[in-house]
PDB file of N, CA and C in Angstrom:
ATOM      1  N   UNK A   1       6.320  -5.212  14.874  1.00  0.00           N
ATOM      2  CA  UNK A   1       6.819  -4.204  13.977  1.00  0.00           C
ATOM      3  C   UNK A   1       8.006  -3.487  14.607  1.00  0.00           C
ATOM      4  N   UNK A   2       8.770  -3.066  13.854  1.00  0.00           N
ATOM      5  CA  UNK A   2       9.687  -2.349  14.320  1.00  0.00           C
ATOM      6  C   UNK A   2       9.609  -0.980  15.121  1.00  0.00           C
ATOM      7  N   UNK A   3      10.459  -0.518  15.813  1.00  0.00           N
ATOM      8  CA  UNK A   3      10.084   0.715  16.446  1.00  0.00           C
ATOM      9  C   UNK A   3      10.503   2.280  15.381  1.00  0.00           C
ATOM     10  N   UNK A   4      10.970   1.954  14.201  1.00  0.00           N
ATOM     11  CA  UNK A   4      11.115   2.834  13.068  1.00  0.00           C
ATOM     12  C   UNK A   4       9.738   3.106  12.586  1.00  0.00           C
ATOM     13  N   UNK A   5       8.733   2.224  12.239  1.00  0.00           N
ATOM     14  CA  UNK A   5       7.579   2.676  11.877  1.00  0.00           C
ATOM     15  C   UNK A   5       6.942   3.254  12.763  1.00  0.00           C
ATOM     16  N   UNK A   6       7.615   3.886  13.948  1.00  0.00           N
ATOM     17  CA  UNK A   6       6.487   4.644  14.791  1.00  0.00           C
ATOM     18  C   UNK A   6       7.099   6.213  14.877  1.00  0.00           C
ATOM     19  N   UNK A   7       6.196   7.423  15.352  1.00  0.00           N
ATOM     20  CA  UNK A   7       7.138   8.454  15.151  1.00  0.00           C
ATOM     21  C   UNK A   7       6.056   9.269  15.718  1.00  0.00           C
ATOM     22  N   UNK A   8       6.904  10.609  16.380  1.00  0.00           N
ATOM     23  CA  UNK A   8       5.630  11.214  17.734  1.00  0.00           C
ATOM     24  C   UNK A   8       5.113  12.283  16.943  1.00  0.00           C
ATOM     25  N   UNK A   9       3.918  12.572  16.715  1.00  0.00           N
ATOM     26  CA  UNK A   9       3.275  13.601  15.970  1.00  0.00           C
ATOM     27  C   UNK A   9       3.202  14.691  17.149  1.00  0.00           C
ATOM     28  N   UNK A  10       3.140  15.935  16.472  1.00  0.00           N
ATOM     29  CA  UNK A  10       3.313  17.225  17.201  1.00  0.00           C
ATOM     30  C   UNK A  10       2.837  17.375  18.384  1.00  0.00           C
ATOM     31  N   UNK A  11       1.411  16.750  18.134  1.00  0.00           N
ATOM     32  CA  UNK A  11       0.536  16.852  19.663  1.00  0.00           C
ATOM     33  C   UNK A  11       1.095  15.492  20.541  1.00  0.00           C
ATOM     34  N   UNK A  12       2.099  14.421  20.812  1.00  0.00           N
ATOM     35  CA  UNK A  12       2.601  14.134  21.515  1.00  0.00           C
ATOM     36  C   UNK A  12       1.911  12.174  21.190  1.00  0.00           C
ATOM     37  N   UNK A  13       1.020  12.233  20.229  1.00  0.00           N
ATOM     38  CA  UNK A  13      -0.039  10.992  19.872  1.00  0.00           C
ATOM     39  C   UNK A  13       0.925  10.693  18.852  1.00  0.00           C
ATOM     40  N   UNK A  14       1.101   9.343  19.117  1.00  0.00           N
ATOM     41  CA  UNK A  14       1.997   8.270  18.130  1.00  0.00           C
ATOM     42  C   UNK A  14       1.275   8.181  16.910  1.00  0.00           C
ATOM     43  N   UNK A  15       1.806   8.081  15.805  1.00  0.00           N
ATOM     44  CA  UNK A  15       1.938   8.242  14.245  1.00  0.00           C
ATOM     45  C   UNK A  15       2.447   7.142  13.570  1.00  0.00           C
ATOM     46  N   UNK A  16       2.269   6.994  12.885  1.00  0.00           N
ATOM     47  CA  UNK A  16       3.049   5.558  11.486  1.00  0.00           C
ATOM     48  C   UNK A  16       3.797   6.438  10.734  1.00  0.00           C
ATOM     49  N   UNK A  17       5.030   6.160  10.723  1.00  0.00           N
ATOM     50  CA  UNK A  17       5.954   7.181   9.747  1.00  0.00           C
ATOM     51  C   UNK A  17       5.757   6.744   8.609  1.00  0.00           C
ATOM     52  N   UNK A  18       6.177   7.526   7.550  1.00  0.00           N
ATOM     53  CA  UNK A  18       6.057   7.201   6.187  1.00  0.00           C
ATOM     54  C   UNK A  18       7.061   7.135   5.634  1.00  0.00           C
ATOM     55  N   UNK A  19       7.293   6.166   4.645  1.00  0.00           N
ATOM     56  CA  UNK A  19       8.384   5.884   4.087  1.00  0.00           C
ATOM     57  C   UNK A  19       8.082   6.099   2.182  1.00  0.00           C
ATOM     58  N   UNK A  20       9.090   7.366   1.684  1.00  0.00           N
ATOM     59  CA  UNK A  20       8.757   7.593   0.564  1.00  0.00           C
ATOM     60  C   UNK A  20       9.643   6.422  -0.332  1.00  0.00           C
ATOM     61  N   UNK A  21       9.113   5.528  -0.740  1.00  0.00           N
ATOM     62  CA  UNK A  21       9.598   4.528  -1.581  1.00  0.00           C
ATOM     63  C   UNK A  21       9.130   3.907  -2.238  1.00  0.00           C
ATOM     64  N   UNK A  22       9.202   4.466  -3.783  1.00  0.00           N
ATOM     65  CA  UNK A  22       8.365   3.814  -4.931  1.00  0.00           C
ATOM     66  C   UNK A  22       8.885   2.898  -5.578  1.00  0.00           C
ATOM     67  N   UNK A  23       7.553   1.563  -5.718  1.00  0.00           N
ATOM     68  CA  UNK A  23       7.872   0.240  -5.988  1.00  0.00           C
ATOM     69  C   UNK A  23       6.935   0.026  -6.303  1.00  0.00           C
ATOM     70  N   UNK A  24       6.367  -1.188  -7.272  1.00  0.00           N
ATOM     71  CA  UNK A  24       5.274  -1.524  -7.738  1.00  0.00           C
ATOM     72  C   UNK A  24       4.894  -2.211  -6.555  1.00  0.00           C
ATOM     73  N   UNK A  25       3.193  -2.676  -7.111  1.00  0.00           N
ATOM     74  CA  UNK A  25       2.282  -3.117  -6.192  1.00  0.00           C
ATOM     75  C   UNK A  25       1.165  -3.539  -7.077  1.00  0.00           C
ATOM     76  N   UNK A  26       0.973  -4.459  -6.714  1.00  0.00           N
ATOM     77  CA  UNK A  26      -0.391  -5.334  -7.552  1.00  0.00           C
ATOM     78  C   UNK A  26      -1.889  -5.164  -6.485  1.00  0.00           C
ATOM     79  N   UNK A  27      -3.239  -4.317  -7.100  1.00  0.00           N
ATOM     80  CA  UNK A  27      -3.906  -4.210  -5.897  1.00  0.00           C
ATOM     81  C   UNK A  27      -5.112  -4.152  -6.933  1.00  0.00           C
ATOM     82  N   UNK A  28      -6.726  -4.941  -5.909  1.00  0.00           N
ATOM     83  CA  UNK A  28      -7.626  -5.269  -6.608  1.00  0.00           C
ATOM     84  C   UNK A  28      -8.589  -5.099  -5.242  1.00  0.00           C
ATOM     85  N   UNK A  29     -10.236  -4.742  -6.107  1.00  0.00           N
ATOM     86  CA  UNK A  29     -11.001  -4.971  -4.775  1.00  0.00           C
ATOM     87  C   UNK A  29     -11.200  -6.406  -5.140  1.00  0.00           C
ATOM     88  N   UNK A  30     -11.869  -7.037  -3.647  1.00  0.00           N
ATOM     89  CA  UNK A  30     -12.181  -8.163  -2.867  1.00  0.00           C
ATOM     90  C   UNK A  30     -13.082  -8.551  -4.296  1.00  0.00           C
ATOM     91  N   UNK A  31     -13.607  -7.986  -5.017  1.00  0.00           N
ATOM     92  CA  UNK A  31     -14.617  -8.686  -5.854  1.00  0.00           C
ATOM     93  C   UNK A  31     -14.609  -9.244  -7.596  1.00  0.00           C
ATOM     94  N   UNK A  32     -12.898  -8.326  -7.593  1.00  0.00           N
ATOM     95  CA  UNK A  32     -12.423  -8.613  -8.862  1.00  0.00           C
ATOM     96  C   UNK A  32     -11.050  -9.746  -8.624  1.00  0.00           C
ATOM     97  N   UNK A  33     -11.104 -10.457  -9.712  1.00  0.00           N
ATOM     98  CA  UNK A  33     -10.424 -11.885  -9.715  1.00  0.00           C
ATOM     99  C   UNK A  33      -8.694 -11.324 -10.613  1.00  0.00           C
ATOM    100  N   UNK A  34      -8.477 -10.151 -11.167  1.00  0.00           N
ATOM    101  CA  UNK A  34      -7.283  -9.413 -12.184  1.00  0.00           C
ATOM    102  C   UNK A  34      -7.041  -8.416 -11.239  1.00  0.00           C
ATOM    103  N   UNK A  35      -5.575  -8.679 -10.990  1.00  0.00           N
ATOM    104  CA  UNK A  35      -4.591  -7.863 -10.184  1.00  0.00           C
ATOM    105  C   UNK A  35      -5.064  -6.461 -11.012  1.00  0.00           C
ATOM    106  N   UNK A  36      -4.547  -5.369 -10.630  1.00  0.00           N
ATOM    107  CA  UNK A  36      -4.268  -4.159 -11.636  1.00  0.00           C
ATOM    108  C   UNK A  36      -2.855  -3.460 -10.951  1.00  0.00           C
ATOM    109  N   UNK A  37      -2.070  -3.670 -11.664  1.00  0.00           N
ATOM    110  CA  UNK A  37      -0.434  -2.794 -11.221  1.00  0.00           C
ATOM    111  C   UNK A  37      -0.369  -1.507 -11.149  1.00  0.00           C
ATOM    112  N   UNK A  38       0.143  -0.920  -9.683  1.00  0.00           N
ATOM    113  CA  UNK A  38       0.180   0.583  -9.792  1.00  0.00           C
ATOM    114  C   UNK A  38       1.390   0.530  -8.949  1.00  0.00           C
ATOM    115  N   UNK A  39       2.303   1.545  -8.435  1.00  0.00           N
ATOM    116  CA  UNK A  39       3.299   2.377  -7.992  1.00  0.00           C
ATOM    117  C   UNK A  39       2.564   3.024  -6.783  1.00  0.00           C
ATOM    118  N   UNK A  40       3.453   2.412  -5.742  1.00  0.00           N
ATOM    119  CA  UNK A  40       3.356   2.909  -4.239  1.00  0.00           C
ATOM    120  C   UNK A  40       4.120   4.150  -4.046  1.00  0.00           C
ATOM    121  N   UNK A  41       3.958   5.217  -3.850  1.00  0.00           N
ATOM    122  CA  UNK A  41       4.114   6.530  -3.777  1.00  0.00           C
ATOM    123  C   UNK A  41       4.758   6.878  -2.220  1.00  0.00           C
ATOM    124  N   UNK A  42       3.964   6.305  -1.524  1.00  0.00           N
ATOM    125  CA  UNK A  42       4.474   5.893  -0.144  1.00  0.00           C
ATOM    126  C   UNK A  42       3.950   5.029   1.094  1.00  0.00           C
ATOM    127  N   UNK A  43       4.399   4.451   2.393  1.00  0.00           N
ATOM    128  CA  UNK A  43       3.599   3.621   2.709  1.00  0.00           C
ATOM    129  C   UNK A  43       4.557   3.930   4.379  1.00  0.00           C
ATOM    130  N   UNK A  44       3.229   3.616   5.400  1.00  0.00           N
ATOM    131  CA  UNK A  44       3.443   3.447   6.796  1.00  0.00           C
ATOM    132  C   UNK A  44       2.583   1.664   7.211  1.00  0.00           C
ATOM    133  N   UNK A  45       3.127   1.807   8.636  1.00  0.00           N
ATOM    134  CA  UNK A  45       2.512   0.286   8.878  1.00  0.00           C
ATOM    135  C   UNK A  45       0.518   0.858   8.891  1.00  0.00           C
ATOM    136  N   UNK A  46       0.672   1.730   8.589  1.00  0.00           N
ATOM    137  CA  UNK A  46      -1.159   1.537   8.494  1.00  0.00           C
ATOM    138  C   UNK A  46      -1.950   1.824   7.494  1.00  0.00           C
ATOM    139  N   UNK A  47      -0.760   2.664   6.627  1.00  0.00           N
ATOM    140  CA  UNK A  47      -1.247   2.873   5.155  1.00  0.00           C
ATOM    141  C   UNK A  47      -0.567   2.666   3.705  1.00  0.00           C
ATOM    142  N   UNK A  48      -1.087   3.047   2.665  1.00  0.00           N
ATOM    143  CA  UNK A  48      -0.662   3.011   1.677  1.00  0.00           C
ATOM    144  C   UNK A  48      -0.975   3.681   0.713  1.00  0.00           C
ATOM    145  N   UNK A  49       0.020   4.907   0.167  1.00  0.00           N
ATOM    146  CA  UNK A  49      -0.279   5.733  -0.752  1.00  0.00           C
ATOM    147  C   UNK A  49       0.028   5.544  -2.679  1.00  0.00           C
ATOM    148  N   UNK A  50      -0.928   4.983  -3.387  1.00  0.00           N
ATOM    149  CA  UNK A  50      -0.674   4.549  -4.700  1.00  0.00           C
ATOM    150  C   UNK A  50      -1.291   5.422  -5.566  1.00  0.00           C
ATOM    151  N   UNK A  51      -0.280   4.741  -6.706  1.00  0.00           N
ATOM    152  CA  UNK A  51      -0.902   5.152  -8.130  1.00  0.00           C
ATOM    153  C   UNK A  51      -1.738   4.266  -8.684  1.00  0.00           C
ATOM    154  N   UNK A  52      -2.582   4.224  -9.523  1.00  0.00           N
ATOM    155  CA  UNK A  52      -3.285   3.149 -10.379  1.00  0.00           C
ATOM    156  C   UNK A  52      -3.726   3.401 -11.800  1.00  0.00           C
ATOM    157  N   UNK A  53      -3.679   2.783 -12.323  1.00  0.00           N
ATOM    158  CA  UNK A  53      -4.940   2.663 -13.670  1.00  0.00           C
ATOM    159  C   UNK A  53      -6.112   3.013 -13.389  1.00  0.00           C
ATOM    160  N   UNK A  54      -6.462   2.227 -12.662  1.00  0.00           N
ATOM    161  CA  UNK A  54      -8.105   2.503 -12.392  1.00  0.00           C
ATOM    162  C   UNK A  54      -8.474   2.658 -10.700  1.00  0.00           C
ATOM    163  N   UNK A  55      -9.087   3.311 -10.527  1.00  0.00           N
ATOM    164  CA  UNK A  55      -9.935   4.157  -9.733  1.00  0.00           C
ATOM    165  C   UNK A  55     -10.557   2.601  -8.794  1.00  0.00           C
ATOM    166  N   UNK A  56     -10.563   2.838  -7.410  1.00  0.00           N
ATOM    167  CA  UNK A  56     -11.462   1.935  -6.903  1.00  0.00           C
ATOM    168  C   UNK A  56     -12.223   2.950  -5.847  1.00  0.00           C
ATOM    169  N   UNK A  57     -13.763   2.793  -5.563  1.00  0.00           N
ATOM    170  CA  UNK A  57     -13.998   4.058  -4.935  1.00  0.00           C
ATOM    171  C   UNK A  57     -13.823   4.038  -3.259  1.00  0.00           C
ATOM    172  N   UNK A  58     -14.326   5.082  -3.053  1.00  0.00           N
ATOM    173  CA  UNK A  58     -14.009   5.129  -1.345  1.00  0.00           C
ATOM    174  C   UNK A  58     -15.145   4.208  -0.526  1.00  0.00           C
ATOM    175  N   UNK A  59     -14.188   3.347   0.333  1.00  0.00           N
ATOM    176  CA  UNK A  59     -15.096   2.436   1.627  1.00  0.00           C
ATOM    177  C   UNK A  59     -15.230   1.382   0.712  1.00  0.00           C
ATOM    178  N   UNK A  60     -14.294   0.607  -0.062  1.00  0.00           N
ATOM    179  CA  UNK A  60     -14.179  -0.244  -0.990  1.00  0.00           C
ATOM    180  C   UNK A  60     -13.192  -1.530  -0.829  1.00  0.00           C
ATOM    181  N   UNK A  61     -13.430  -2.345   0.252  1.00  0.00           N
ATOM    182  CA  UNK A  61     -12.038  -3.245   0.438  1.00  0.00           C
ATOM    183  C   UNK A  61     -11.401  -3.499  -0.534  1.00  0.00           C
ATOM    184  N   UNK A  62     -10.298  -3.676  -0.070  1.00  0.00           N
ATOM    185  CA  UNK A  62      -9.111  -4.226  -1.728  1.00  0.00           C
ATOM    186  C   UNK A  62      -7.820  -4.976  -0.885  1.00  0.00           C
ATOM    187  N   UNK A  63      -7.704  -5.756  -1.928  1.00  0.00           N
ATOM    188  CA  UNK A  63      -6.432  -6.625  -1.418  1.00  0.00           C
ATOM    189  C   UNK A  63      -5.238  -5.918  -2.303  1.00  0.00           C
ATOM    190  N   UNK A  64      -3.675  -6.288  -1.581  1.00  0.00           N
ATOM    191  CA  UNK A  64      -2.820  -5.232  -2.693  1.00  0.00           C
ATOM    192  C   UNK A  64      -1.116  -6.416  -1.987  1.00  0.00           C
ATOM    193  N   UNK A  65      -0.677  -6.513  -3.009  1.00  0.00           N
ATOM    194  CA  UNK A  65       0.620  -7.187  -2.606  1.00  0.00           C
ATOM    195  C   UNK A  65       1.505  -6.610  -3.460  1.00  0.00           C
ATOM    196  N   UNK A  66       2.883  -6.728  -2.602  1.00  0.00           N
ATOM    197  CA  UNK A  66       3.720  -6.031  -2.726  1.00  0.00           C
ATOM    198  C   UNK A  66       5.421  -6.717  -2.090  1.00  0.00           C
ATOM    199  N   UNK A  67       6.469  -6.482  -3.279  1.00  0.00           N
ATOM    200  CA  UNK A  67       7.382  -6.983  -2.073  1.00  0.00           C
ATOM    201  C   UNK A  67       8.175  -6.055  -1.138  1.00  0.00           C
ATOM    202  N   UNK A  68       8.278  -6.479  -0.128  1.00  0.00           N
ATOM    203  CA  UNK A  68       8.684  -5.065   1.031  1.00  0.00           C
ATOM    204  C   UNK A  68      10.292  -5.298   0.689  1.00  0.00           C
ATOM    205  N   UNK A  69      10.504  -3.802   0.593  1.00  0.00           N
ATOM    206  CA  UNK A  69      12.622  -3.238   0.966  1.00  0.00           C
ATOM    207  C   UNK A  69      13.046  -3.971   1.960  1.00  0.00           C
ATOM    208  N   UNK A  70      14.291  -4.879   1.989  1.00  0.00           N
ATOM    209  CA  UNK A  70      14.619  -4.297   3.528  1.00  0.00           C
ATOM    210  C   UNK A  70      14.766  -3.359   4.202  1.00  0.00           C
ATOM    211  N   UNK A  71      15.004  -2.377   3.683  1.00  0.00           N
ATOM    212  CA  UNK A  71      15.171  -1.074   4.411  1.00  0.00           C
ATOM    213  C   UNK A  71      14.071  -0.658   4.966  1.00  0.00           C
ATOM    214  N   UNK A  72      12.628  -1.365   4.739  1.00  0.00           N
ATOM    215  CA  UNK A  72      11.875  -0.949   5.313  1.00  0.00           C
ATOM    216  C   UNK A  72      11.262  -1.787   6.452  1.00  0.00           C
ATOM    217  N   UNK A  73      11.570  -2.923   6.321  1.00  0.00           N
ATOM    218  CA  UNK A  73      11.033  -4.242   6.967  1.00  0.00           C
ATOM    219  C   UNK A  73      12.231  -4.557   8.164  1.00  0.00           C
ATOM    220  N   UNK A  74      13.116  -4.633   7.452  1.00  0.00           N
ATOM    221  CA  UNK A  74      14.774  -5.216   8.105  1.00  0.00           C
ATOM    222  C   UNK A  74      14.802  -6.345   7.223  1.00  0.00           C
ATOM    223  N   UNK A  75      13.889  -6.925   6.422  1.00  0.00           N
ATOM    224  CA  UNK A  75      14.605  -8.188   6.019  1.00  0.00           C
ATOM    225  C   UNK A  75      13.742  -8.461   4.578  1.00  0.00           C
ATOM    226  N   UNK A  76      14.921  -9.129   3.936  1.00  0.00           N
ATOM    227  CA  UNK A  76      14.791  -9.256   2.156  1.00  0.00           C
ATOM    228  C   UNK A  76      13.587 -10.337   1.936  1.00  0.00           C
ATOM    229  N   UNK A  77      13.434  -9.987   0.463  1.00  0.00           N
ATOM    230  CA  UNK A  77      12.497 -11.344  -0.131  1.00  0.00           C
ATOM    231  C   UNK A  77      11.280 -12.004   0.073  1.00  0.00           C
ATOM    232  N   UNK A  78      10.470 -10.906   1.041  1.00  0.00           N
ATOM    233  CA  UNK A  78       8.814 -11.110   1.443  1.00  0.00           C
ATOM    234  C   UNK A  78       8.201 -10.189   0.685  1.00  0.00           C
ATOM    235  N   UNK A  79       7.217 -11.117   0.237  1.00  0.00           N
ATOM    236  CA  UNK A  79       5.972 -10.412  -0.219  1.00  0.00           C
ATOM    237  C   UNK A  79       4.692  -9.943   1.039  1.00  0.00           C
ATOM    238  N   UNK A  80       4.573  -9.066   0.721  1.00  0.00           N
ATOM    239  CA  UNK A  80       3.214  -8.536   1.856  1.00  0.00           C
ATOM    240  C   UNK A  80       2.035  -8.541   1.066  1.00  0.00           C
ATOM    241  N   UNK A  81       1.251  -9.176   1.437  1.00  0.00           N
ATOM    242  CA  UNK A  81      -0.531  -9.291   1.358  1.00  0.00           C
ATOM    243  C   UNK A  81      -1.344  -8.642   2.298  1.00  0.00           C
ATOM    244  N   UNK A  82      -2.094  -7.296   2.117  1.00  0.00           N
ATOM    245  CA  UNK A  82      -2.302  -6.794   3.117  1.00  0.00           C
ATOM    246  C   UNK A  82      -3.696  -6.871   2.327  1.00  0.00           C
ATOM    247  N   UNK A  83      -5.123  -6.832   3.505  1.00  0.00           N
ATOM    248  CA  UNK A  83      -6.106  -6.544   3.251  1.00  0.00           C
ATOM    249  C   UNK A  83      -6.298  -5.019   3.527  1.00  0.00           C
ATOM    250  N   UNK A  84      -7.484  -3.683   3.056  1.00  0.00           N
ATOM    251  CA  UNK A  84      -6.998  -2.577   3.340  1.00  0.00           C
ATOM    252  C   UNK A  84      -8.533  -2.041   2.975  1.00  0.00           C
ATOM    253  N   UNK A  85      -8.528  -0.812   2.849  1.00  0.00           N
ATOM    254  CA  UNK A  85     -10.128  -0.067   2.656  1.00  0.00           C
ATOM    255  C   UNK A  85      -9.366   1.162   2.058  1.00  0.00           C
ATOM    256  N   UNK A  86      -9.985   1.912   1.064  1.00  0.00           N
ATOM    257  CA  UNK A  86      -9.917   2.787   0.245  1.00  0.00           C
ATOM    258  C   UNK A  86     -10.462   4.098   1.170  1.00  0.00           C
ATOM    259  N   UNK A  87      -9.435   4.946   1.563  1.00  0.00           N
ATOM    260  CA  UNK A  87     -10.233   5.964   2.307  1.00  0.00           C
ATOM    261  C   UNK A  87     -10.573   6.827   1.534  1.00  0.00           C
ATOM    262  N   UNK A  88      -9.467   7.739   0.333  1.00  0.00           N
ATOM    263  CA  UNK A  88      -9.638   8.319  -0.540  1.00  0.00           C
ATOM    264  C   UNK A  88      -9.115   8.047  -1.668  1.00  0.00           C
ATOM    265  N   UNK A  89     -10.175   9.180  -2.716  1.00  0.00           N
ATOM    266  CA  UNK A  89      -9.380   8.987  -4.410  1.00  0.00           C
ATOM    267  C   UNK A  89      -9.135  10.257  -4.484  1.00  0.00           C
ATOM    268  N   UNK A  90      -8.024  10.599  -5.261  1.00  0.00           N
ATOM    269  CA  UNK A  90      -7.418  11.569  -5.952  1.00  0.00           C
ATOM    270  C   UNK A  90      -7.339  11.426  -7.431  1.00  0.00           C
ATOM    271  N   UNK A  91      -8.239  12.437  -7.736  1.00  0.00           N
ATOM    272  CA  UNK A  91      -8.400  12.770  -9.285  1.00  0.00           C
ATOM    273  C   UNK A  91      -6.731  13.452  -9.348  1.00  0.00           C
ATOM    274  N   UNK A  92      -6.253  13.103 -10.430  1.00  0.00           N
ATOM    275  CA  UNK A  92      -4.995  13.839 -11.221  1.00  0.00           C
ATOM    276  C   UNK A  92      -5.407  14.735 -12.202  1.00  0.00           C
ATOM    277  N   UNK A  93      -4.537  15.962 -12.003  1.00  0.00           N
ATOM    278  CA  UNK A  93      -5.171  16.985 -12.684  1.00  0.00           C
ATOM    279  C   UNK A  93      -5.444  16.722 -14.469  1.00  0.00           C
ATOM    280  N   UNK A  94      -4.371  15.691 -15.344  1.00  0.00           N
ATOM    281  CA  UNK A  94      -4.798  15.125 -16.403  1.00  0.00           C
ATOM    282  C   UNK A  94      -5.979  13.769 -16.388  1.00  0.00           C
ATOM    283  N   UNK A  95      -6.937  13.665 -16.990  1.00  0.00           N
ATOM    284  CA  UNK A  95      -7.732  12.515 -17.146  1.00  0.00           C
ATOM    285  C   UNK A  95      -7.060  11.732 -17.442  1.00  0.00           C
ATOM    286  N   UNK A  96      -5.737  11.469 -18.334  1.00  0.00           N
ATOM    287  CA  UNK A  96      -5.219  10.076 -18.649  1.00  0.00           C
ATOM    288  C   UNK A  96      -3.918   9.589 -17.263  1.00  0.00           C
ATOM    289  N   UNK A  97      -3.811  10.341 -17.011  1.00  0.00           N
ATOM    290  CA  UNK A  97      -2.815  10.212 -15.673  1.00  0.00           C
ATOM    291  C   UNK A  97      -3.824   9.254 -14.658  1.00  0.00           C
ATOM    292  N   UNK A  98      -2.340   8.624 -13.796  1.00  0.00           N
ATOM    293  CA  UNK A  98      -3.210   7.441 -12.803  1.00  0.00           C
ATOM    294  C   UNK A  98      -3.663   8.224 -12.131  1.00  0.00           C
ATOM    295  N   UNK A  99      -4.654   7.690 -11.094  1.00  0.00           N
ATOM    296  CA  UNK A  99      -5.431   7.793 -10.100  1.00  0.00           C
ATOM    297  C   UNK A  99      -4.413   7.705  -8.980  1.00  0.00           C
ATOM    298  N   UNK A 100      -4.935   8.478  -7.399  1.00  0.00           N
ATOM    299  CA  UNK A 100      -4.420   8.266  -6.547  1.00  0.00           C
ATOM    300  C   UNK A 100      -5.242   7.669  -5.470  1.00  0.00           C
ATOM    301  N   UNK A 101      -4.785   6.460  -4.811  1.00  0.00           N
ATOM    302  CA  UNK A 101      -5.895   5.515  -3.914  1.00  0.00           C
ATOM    303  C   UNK A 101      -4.703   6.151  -2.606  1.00  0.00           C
ATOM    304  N   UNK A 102      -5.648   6.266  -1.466  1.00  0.00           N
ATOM    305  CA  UNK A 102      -4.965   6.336  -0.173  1.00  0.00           C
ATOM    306  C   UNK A 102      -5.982   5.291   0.528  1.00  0.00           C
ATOM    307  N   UNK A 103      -5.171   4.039   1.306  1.00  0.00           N
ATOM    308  CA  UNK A 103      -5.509   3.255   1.750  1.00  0.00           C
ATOM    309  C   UNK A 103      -5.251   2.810   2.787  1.00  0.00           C
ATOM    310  N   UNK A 104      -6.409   2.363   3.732  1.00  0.00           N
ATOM    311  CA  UNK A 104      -5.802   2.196   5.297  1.00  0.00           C
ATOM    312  C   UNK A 104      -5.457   0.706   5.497  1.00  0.00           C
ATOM    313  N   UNK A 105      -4.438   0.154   5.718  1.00  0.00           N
ATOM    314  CA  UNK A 105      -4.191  -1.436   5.735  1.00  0.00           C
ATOM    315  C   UNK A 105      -4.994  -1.794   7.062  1.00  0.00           C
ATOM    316  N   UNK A 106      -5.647  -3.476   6.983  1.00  0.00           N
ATOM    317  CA  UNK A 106      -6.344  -3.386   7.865  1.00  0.00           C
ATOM    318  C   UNK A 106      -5.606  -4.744   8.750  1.00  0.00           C
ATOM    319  N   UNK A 107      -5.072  -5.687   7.513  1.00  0.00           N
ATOM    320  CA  UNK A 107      -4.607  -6.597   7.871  1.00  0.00           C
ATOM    321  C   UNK A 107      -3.489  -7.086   6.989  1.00  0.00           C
ATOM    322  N   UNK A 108      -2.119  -7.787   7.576  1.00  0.00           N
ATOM    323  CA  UNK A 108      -1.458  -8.226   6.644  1.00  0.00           C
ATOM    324  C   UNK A 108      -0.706  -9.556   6.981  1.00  0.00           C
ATOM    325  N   UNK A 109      -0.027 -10.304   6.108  1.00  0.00           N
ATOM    326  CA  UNK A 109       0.456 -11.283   6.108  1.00  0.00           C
ATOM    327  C   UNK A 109       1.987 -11.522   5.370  1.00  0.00           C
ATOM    328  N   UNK A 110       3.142 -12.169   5.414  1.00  0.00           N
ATOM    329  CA  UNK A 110       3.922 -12.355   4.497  1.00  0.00           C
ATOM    330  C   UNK A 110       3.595 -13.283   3.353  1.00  0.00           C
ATOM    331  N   UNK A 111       4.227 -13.655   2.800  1.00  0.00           N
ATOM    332  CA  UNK A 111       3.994 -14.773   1.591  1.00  0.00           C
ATOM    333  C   UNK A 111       5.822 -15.268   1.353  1.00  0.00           C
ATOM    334  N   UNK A 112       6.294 -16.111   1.758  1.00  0.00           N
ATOM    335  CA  UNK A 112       7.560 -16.463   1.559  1.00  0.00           C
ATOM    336  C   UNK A 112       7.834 -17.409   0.313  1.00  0.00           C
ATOM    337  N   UNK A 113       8.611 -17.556  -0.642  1.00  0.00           N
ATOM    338  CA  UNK A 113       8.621 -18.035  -1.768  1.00  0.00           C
ATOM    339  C   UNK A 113       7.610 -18.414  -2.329  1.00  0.00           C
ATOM    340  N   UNK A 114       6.950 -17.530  -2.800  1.00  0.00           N
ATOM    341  CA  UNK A 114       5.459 -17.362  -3.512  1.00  0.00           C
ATOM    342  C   UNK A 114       6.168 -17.595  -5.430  1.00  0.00           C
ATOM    343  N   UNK A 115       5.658 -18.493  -5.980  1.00  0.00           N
ATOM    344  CA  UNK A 115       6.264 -18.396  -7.333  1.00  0.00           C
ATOM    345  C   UNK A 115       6.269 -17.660  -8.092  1.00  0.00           C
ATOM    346  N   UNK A 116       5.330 -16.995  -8.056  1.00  0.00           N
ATOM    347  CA  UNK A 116       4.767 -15.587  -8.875  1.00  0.00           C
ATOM    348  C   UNK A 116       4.907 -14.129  -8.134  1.00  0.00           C
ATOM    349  N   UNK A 117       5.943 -14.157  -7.694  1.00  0.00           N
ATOM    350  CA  UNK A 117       6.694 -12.840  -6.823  1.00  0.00           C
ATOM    351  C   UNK A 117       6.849 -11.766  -7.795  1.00  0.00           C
ATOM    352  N   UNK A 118       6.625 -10.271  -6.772  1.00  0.00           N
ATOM    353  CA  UNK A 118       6.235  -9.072  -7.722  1.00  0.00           C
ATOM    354  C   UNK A 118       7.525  -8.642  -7.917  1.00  0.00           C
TER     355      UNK A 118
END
């Protein structure tokens, strides 16, 4: 990983910076076979902050792909497949408004000319 995704938190203990950059993202738990599309709100190399349709609950693996910026990666045209765990949900103060999933990535992979790119 690059040395941009790292960044010194106050008490002097290394951090995953966050990068505010909203882009879609296709993300499902491990047990459902239908993507569900939501908007990444923001994301570090260890997490991922989304919007969704639907709610997945907490301590809930989920798979979620996405194609990375260069600006965030250094380099164009990869898709990321990350495996991840649902730490929290955020109710939105409207009921019809998305949900907010905060998710810890646990593992990831590229996908290079995948035909069905997000």
């Amino acid at each position: 990983m690059s040395k941009r995704w790292v960044e010194m938190s106050m008490n002097g203990a290394r951090r995953a910076q966050r990068f505010a950059i909203a882009m879609p993202i296709q993300y499902r738990s491990l047990d459902d076979i239908a993507w569900l599309e939501g908007q990444v709100e923001n994301i570090s190399r260890s997490g991922v902050l989304l919007r969704g349709p639907e709610p997945v609950s907490a301590d809930v693996p989920i798979e979620m792909r996405f194609a990375l910026p260069a600006e965030v990666g250094g380099e164009d045209g990869a898709v990321v497949v990350c495996h991840g765990e649902v730490v929290r949900v955020l109710e939105p103060p409207a009921s019809d408004a998305p949900k907010t999933l905060a998710v810890k990535i646990l593992d990831y992979c590229f996908e290079r000319g995948a035909p069905d790119r997000l």
